[in-house]
PDB file of N, CA and C in Angstrom:
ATOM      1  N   UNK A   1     -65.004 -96.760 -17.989  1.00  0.00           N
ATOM      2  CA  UNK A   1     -63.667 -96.668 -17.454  1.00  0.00           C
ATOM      3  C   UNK A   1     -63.699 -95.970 -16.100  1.00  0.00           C
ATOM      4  N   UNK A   2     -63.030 -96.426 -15.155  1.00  0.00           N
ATOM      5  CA  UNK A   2     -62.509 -95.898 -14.222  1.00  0.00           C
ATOM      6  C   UNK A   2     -61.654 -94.546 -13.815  1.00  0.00           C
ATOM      7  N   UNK A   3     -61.799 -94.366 -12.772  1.00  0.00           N
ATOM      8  CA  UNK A   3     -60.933 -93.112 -13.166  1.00  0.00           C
ATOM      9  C   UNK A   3     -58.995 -93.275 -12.531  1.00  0.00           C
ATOM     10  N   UNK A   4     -58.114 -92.337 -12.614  1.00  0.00           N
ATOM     11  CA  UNK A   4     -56.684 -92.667 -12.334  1.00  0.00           C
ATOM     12  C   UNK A   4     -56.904 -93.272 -10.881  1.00  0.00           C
ATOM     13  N   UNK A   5     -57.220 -92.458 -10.328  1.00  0.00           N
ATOM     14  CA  UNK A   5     -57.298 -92.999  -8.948  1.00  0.00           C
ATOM     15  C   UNK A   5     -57.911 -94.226  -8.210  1.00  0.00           C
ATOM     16  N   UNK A   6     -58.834 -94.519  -9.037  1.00  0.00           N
ATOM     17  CA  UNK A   6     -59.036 -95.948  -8.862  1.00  0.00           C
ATOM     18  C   UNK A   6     -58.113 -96.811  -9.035  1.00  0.00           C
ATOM     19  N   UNK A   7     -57.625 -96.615 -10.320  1.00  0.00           N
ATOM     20  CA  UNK A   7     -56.309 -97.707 -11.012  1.00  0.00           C
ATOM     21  C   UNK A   7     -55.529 -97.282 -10.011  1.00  0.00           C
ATOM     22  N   UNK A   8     -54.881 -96.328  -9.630  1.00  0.00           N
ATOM     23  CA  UNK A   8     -53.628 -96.401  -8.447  1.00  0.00           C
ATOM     24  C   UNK A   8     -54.049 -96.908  -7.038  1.00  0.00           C
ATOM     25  N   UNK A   9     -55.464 -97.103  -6.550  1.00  0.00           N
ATOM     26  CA  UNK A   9     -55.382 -97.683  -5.729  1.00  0.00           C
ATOM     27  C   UNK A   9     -55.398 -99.398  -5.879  1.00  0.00           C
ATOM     28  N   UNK A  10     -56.382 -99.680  -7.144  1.00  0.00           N
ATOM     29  CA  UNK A  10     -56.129-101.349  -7.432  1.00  0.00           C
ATOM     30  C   UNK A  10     -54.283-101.684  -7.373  1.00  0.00           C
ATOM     31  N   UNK A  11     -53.810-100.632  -7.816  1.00  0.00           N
ATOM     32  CA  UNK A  11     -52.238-100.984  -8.224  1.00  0.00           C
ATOM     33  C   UNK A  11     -51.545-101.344  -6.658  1.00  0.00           C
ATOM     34  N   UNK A  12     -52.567-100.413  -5.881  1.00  0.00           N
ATOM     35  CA  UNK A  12     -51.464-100.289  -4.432  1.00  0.00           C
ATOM     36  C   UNK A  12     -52.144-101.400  -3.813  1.00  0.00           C
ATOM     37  N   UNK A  13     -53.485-102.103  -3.564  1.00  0.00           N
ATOM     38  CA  UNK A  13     -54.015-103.112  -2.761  1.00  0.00           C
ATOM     39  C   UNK A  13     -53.265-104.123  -3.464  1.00  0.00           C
ATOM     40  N   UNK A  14     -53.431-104.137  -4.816  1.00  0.00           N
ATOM     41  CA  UNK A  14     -53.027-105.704  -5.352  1.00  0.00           C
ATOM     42  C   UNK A  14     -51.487-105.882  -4.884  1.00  0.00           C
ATOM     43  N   UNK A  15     -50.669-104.845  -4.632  1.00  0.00           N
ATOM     44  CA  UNK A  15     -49.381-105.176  -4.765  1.00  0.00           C
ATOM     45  C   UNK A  15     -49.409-105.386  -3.221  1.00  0.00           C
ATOM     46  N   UNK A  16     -50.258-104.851  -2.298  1.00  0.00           N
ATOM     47  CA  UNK A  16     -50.368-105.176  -0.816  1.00  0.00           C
ATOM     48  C   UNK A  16     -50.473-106.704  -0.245  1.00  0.00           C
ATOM     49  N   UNK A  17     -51.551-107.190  -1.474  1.00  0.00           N
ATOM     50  CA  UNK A  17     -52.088-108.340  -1.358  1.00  0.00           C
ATOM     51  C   UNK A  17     -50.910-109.168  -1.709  1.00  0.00           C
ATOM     52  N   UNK A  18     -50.058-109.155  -2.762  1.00  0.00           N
ATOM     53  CA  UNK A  18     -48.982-109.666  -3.000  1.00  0.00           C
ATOM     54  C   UNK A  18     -47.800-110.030  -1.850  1.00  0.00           C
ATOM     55  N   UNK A  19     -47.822-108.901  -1.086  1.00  0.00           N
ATOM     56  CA  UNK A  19     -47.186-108.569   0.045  1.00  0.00           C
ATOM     57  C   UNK A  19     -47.426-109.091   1.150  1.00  0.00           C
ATOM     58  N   UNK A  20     -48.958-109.365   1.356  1.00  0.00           N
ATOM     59  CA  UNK A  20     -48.829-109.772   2.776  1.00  0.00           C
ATOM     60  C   UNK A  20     -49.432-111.761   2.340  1.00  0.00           C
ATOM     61  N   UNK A  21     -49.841-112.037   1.507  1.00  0.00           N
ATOM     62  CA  UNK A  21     -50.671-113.618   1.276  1.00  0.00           C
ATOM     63  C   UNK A  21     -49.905-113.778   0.011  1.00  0.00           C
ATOM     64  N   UNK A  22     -48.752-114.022  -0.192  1.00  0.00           N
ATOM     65  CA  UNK A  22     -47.983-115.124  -1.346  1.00  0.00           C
ATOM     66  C   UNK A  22     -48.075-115.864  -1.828  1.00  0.00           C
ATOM     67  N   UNK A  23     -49.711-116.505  -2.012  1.00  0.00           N
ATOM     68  CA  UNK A  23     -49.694-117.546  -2.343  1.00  0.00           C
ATOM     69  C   UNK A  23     -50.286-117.982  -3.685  1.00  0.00           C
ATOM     70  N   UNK A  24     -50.724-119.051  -4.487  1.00  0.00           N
ATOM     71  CA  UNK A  24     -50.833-119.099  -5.681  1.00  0.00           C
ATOM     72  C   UNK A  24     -52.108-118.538  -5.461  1.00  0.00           C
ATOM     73  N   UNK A  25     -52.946-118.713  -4.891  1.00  0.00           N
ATOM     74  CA  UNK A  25     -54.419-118.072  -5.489  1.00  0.00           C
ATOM     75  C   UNK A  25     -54.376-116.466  -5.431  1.00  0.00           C
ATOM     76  N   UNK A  26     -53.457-116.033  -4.402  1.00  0.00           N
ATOM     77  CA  UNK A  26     -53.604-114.555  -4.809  1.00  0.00           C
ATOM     78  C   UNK A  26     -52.925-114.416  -5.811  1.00  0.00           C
ATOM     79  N   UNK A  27     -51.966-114.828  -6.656  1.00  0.00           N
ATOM     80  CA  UNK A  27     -51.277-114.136  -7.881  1.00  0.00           C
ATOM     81  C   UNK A  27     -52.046-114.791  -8.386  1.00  0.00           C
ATOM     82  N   UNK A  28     -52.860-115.811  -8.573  1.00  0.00           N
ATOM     83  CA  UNK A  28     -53.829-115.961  -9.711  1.00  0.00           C
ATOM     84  C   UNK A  28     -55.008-114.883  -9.537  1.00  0.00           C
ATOM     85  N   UNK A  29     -55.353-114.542  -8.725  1.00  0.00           N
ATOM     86  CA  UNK A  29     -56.794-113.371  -8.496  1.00  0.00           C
ATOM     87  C   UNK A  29     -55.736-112.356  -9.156  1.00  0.00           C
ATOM     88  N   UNK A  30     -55.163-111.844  -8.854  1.00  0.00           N
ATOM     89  CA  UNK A  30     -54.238-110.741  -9.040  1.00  0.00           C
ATOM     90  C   UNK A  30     -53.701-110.711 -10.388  1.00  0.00           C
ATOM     91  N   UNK A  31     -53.722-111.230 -11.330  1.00  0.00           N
ATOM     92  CA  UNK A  31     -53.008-111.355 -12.382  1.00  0.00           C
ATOM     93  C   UNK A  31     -54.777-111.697 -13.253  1.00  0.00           C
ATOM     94  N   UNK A  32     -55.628-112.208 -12.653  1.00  0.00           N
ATOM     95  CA  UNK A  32     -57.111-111.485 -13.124  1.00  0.00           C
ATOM     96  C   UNK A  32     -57.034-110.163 -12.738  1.00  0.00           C
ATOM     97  N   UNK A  33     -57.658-110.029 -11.961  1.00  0.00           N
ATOM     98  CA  UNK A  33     -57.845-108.419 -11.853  1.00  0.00           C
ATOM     99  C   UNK A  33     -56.613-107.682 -12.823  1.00  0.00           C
ATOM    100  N   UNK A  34     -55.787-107.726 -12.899  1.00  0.00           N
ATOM    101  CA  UNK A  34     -54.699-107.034 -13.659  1.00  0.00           C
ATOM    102  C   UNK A  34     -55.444-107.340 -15.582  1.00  0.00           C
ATOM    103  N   UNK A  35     -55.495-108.304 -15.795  1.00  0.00           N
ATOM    104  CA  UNK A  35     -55.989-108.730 -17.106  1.00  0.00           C
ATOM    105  C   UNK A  35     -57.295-107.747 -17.261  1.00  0.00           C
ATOM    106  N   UNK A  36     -58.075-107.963 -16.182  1.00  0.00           N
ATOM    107  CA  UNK A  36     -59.377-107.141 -16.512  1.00  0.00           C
ATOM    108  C   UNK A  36     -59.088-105.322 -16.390  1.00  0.00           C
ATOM    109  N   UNK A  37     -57.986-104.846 -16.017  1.00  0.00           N
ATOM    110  CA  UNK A  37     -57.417-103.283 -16.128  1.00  0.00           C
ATOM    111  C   UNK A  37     -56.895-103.426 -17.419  1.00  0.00           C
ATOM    112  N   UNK A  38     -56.058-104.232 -18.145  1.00  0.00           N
ATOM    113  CA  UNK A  38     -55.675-103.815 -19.005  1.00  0.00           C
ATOM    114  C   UNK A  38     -56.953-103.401 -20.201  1.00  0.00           C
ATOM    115  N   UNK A  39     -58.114-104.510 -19.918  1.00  0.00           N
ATOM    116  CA  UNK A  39     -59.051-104.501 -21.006  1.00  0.00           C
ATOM    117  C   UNK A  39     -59.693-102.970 -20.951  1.00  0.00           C
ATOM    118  N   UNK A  40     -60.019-102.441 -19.632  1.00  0.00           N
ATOM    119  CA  UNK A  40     -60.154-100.701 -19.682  1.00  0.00           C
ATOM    120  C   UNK A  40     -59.993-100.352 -20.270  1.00  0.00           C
ATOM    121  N   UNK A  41     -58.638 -99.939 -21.136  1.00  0.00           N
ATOM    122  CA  UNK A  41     -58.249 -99.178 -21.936  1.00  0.00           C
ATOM    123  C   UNK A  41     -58.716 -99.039 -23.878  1.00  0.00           C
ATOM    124  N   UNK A  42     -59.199-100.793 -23.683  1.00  0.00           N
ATOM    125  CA  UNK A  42     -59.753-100.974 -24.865  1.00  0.00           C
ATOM    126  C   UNK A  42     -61.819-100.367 -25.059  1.00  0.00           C
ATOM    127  N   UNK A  43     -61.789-100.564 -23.776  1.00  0.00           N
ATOM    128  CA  UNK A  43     -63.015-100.091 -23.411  1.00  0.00           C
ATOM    129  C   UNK A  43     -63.866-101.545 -24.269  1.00  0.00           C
ATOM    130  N   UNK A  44     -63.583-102.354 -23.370  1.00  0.00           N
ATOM    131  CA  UNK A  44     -64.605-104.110 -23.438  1.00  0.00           C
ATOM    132  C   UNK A  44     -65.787-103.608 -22.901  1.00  0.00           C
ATOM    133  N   UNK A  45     -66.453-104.119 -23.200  1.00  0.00           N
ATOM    134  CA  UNK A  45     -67.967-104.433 -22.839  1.00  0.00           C
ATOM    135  C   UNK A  45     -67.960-105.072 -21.717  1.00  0.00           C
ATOM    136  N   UNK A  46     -68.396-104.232 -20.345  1.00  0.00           N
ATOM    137  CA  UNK A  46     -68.706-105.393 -19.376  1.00  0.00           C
ATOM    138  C   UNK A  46     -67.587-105.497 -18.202  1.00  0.00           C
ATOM    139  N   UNK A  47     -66.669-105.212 -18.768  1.00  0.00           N
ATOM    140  CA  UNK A  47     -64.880-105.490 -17.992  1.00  0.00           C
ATOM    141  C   UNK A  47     -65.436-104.802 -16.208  1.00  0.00           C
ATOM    142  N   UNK A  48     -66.087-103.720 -16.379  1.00  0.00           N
ATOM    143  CA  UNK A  48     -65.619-102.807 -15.037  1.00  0.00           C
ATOM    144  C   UNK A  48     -66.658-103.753 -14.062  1.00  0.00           C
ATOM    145  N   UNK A  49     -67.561-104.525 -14.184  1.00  0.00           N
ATOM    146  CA  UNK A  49     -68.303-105.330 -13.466  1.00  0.00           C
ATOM    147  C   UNK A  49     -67.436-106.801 -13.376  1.00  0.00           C
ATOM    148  N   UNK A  50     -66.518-107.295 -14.462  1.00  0.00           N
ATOM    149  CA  UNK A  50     -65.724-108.362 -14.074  1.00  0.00           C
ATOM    150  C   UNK A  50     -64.511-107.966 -12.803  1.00  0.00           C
ATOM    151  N   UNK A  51     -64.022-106.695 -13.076  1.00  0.00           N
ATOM    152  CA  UNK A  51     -63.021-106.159 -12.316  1.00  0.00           C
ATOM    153  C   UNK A  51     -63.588-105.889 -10.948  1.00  0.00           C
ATOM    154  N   UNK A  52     -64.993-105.496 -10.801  1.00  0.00           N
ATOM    155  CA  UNK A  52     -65.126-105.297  -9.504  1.00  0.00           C
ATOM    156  C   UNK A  52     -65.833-106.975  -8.741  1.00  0.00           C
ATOM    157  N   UNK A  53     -66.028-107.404  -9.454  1.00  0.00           N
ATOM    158  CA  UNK A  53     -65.916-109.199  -9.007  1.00  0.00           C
ATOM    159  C   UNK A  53     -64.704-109.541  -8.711  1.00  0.00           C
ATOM    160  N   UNK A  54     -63.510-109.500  -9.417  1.00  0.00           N
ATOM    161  CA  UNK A  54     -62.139-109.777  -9.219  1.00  0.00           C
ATOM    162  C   UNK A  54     -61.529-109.356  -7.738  1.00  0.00           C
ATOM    163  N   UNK A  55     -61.969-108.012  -7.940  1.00  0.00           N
ATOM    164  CA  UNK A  55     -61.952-107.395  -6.192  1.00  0.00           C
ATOM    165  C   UNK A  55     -62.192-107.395  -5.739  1.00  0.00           C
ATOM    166  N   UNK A  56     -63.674-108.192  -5.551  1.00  0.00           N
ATOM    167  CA  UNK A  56     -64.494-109.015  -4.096  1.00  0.00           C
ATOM    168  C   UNK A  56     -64.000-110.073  -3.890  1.00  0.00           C
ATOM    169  N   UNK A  57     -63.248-110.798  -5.198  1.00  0.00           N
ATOM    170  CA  UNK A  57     -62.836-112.306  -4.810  1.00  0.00           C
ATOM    171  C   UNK A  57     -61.631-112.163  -3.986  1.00  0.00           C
ATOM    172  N   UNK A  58     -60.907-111.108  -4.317  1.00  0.00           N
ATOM    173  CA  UNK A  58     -59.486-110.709  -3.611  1.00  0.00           C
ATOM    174  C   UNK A  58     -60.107-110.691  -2.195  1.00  0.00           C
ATOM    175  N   UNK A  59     -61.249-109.729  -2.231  1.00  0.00           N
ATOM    176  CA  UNK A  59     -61.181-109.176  -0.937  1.00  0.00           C
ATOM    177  C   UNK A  59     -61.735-110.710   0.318  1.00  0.00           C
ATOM    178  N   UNK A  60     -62.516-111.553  -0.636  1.00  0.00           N
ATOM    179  CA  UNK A  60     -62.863-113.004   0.354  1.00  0.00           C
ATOM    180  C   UNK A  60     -61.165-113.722   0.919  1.00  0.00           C
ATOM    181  N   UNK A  61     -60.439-113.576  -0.226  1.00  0.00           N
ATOM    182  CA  UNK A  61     -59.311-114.388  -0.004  1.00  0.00           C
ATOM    183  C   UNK A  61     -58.746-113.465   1.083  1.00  0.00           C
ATOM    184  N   UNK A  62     -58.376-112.183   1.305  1.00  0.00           N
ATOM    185  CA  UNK A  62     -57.930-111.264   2.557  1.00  0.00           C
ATOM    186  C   UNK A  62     -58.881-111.600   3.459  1.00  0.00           C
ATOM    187  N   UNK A  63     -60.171-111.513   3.906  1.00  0.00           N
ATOM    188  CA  UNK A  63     -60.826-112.285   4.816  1.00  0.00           C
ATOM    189  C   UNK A  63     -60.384-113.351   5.393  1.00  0.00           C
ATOM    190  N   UNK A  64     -60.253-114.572   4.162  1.00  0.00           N
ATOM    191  CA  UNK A  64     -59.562-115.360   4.924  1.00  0.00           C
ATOM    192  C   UNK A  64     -58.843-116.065   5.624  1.00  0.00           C
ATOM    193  N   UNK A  65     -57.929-114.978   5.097  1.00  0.00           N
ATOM    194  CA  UNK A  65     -56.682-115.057   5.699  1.00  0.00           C
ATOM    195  C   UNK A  65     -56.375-114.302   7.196  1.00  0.00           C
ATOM    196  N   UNK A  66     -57.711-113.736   7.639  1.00  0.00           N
ATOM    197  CA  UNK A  66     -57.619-112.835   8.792  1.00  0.00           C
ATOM    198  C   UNK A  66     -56.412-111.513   8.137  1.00  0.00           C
ATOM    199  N   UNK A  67     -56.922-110.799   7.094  1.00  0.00           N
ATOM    200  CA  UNK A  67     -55.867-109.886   6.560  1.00  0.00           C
ATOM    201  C   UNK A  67     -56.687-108.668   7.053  1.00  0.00           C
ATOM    202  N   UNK A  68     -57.011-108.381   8.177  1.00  0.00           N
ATOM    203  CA  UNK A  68     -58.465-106.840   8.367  1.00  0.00           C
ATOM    204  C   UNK A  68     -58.013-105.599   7.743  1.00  0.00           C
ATOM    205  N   UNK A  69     -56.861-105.427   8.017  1.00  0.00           N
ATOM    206  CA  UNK A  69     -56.470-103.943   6.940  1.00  0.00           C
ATOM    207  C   UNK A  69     -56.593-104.145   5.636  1.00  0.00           C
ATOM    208  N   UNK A  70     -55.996-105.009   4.824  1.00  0.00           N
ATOM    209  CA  UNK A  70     -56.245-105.229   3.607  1.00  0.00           C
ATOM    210  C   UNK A  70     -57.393-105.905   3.218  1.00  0.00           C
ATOM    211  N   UNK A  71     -58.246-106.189   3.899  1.00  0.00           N
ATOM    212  CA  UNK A  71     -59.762-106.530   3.908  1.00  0.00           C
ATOM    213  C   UNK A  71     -60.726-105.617   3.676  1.00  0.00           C
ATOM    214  N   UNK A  72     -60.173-104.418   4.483  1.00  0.00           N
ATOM    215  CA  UNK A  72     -60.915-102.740   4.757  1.00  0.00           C
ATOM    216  C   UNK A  72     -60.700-102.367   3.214  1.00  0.00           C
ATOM    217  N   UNK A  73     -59.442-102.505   2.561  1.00  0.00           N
ATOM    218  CA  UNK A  73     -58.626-101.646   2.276  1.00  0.00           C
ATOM    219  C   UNK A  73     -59.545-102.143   0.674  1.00  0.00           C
ATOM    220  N   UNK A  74     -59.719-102.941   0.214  1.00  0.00           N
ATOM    221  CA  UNK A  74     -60.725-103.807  -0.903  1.00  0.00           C
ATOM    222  C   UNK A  74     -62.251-103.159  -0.813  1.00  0.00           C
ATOM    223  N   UNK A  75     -62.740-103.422   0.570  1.00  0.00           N
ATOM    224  CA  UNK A  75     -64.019-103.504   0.257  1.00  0.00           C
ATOM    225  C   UNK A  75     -64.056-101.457   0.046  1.00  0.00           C
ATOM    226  N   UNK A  76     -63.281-100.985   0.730  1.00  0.00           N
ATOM    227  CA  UNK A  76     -63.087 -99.405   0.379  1.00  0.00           C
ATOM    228  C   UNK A  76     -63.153 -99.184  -0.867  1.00  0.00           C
ATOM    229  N   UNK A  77     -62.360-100.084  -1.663  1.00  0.00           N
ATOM    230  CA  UNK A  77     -62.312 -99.876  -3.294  1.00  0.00           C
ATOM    231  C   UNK A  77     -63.131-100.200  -3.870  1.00  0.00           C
ATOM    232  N   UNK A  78     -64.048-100.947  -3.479  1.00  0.00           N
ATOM    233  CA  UNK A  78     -65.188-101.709  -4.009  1.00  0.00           C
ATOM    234  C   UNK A  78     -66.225-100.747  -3.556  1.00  0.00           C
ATOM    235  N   UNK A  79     -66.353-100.183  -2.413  1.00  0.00           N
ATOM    236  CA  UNK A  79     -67.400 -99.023  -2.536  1.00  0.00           C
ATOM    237  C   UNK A  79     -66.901 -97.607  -3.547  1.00  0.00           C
ATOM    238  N   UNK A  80     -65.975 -97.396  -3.936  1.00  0.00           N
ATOM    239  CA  UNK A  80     -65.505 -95.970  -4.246  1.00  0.00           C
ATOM    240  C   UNK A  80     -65.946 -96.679  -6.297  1.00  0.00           C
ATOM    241  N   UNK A  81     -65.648 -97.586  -6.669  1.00  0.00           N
ATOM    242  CA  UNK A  81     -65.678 -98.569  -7.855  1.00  0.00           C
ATOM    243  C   UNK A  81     -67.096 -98.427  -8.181  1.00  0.00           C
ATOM    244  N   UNK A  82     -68.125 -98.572  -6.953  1.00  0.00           N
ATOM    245  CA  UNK A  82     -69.661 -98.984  -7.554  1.00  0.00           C
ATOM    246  C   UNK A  82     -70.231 -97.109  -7.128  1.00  0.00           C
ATOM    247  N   UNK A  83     -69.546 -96.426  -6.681  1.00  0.00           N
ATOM    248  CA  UNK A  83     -69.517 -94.640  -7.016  1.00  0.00           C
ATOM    249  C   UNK A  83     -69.833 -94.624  -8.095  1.00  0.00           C
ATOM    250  N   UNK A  84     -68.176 -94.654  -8.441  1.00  0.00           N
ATOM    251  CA  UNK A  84     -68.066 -94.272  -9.991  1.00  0.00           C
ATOM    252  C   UNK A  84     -69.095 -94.702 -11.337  1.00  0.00           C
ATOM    253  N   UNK A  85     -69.267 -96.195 -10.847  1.00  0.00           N
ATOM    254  CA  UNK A  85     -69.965 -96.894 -11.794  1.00  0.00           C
ATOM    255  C   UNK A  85     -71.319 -96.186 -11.778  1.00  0.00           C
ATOM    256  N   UNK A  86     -72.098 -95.558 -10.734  1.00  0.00           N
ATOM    257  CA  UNK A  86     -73.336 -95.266 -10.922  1.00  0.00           C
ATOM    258  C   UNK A  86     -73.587 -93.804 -11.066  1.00  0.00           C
ATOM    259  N   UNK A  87     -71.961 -93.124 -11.027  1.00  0.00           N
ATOM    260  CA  UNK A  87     -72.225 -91.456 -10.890  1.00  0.00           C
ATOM    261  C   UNK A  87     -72.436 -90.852 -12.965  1.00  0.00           C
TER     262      UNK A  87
END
């Protein structure tokens, strides 16, 4: 499991991502990644390596959209994510 602060920042990019690229593939990435937080709590086997895939895929789709802040703002979470995972 992750820690709070991770989850409040997935909470604040995803809803960013929502915000600035409307389109079906981000609420489909986004509504993964959300599926794979809820499984956290059950503590799945495996989930925190699907979740941080979920958030590279986000973060390709902000790439391509020329999104650079919310591009930063992913791969930031994705380094602070593979921290945790190895501390």
């Amino acid at each position: 499991m992750f820690s709070q602060k991770i989850y409040a920042e997935i909470a604040r990019v995803t809803q960013k991502a929502l915000d600035e690229m409307p389109s079906r593939k981000t609420i489909d990435q986004v509504t993964v990644i959300l599926g794979y937080v809820q499984l956290s709590s059950r503590k799945v086997p495996g989930y925190d390596a699907e979740l941080t895939t979920a958030i590279e895929r986000l973060r390709e789709l902000a790439r391509a959209d020329n999104r650079g802040e919310l591009t930063d703002a992913l791969e930031a979470l994705g380094h602070e994510m593979d921290q945790e995972r190895t501390a």
